[in-house]
N, C-alpha and C. Protein backbone atom coordinates (compact mmCIF):
# COMPACT_ATOMS: atom_id res chain seq x y z
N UNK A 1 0.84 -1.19 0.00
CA UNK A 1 0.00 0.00 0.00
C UNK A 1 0.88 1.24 0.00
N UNK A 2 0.58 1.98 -0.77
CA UNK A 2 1.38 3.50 -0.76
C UNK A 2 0.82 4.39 0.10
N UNK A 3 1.93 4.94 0.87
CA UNK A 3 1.48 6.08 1.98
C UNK A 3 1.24 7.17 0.72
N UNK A 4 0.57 8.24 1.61
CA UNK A 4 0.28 9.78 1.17
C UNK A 4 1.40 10.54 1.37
N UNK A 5 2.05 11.21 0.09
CA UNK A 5 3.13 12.37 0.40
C UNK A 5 2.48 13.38 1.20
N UNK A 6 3.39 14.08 2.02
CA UNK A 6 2.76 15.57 3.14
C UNK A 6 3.48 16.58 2.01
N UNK A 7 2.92 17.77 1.94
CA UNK A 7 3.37 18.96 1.36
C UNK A 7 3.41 20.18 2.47
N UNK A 8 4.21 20.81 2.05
CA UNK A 8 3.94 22.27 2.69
C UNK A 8 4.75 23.24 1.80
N UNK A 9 4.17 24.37 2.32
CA UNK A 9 4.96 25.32 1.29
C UNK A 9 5.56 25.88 2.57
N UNK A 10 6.66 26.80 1.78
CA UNK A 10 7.57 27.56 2.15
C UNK A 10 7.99 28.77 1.76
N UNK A 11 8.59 29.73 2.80
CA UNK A 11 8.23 30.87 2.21
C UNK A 11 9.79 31.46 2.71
N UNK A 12 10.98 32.06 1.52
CA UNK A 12 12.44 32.33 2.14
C UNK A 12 12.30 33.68 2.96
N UNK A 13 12.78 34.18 3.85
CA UNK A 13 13.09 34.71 5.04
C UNK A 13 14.19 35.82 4.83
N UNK A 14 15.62 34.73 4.93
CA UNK A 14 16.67 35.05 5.20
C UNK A 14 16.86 35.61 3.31
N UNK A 15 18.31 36.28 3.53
CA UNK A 15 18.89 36.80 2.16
C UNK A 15 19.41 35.69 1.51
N UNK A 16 20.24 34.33 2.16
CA UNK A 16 20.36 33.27 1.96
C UNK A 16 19.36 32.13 1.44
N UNK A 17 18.40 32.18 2.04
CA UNK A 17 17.16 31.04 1.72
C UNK A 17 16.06 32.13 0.19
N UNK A 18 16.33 33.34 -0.09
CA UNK A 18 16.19 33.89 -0.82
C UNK A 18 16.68 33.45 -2.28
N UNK A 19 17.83 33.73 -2.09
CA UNK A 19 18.95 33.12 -3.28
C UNK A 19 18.82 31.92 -3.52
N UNK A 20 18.44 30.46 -2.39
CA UNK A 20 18.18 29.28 -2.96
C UNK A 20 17.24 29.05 -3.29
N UNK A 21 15.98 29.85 -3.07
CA UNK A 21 14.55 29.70 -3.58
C UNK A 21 14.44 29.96 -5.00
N UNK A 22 15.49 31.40 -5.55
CA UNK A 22 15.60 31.83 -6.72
C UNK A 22 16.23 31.13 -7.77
N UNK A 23 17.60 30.38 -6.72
CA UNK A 23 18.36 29.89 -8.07
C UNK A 23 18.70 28.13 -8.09
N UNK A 24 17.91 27.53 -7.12
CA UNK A 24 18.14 26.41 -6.86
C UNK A 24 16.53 25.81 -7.02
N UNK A 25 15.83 26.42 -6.09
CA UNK A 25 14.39 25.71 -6.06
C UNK A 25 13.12 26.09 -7.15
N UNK A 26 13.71 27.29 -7.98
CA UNK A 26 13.14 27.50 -9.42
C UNK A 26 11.62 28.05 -9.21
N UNK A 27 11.77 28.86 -7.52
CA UNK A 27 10.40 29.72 -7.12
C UNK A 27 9.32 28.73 -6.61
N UNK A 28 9.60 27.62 -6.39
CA UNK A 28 8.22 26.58 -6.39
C UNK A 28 8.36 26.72 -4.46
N UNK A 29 7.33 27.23 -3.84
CA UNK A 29 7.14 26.99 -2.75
C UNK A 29 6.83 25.81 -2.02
N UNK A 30 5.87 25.09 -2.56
CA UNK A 30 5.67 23.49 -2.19
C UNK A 30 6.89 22.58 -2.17
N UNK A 31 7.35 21.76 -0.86
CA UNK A 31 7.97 20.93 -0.34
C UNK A 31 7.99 19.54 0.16
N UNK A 32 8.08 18.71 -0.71
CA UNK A 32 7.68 17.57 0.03
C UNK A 32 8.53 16.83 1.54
N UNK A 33 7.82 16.65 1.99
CA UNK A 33 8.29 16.38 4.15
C UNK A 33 8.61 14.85 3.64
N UNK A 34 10.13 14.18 3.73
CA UNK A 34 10.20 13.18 3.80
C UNK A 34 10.06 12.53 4.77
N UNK A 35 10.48 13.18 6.09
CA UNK A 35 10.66 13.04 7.32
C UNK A 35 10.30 14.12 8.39
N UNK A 36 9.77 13.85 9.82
CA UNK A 36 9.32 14.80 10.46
C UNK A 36 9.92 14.45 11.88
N UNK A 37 10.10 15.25 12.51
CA UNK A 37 10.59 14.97 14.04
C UNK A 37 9.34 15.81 15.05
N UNK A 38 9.83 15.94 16.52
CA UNK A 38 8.63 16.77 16.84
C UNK A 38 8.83 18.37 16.44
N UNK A 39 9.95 18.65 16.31
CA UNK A 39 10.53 19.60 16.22
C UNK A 39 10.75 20.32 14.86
N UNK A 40 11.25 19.45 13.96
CA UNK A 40 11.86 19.76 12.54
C UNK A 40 10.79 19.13 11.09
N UNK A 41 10.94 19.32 10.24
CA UNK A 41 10.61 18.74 8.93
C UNK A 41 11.93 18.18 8.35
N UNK A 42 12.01 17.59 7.36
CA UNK A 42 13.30 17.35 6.69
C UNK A 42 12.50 17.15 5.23
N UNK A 43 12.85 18.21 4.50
CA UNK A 43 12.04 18.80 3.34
C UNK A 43 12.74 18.67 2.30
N UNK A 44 12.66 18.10 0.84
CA UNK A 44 13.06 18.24 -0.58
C UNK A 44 11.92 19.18 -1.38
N UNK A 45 13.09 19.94 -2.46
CA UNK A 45 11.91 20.91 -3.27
C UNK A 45 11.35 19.72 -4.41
N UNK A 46 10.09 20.31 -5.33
CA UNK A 46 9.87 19.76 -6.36
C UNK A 46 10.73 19.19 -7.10
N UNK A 47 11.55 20.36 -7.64
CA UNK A 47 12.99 19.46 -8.31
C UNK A 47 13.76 18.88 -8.25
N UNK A 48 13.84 18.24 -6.93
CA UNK A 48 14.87 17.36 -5.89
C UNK A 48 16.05 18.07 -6.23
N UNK A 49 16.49 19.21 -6.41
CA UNK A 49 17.55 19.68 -6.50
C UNK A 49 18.68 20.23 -4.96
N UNK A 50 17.00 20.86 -3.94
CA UNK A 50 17.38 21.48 -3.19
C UNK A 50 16.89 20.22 -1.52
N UNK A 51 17.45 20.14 -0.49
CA UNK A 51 17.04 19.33 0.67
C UNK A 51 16.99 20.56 2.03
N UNK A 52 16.48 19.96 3.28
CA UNK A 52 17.11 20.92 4.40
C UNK A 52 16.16 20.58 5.23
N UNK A 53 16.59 20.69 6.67
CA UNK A 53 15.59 20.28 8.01
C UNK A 53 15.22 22.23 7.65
N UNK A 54 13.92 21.69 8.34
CA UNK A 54 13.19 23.18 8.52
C UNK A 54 12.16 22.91 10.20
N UNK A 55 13.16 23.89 10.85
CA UNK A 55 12.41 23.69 12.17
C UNK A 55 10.35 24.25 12.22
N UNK A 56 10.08 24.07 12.86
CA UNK A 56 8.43 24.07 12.79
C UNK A 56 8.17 25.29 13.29
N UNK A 57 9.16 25.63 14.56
CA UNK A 57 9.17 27.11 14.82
C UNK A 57 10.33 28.29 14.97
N UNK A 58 10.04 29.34 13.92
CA UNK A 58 10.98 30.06 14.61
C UNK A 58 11.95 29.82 13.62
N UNK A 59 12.01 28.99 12.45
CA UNK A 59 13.10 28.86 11.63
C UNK A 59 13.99 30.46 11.35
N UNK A 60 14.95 30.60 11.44
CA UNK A 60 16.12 31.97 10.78
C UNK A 60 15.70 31.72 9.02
N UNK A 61 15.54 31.04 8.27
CA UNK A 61 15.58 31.10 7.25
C UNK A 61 14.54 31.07 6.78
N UNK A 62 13.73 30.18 6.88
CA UNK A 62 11.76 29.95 6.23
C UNK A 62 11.02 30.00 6.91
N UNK A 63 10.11 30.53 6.58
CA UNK A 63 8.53 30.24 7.53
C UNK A 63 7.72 29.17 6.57
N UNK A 64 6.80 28.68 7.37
CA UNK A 64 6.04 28.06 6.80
C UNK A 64 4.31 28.83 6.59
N UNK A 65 3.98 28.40 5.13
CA UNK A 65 3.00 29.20 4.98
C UNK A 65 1.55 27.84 5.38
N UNK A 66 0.45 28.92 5.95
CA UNK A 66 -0.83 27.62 6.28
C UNK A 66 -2.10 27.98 5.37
């Protein structure tokens, strides 16, 4: 049986998470959550180009959009 992928979007912050949204993740906000802790996500973009834990709160670099 196949589980359900989780999505979330994301939204860059920092001047850093800016530049990888622009030139790595190709503007696509949606993220697929491979993995979740209580704390963190551990997120790939659409293009599997880009990866990264993204804390749930309070991240320095992304927020998450609801």
């Amino acid at each position: 049986m196949k589980t359900k992928r989780k999505f979330i979007n994301v939204v860059p912050k920092s001047t850093l998470a800016k530049n990888r949204f622009i030139n790595i993740m190709e503007n696509f906000h949606a993220m697929v959550v491979e993995q979740e802790t209580d704390t963190q996500y551990f997120v790939v973009s659409l293009n599997k180009k880009y990866c990264f834990w993204l804390n749930k709160r309070n991240d320095p670099h992304w927020g998450i959009e609801k």
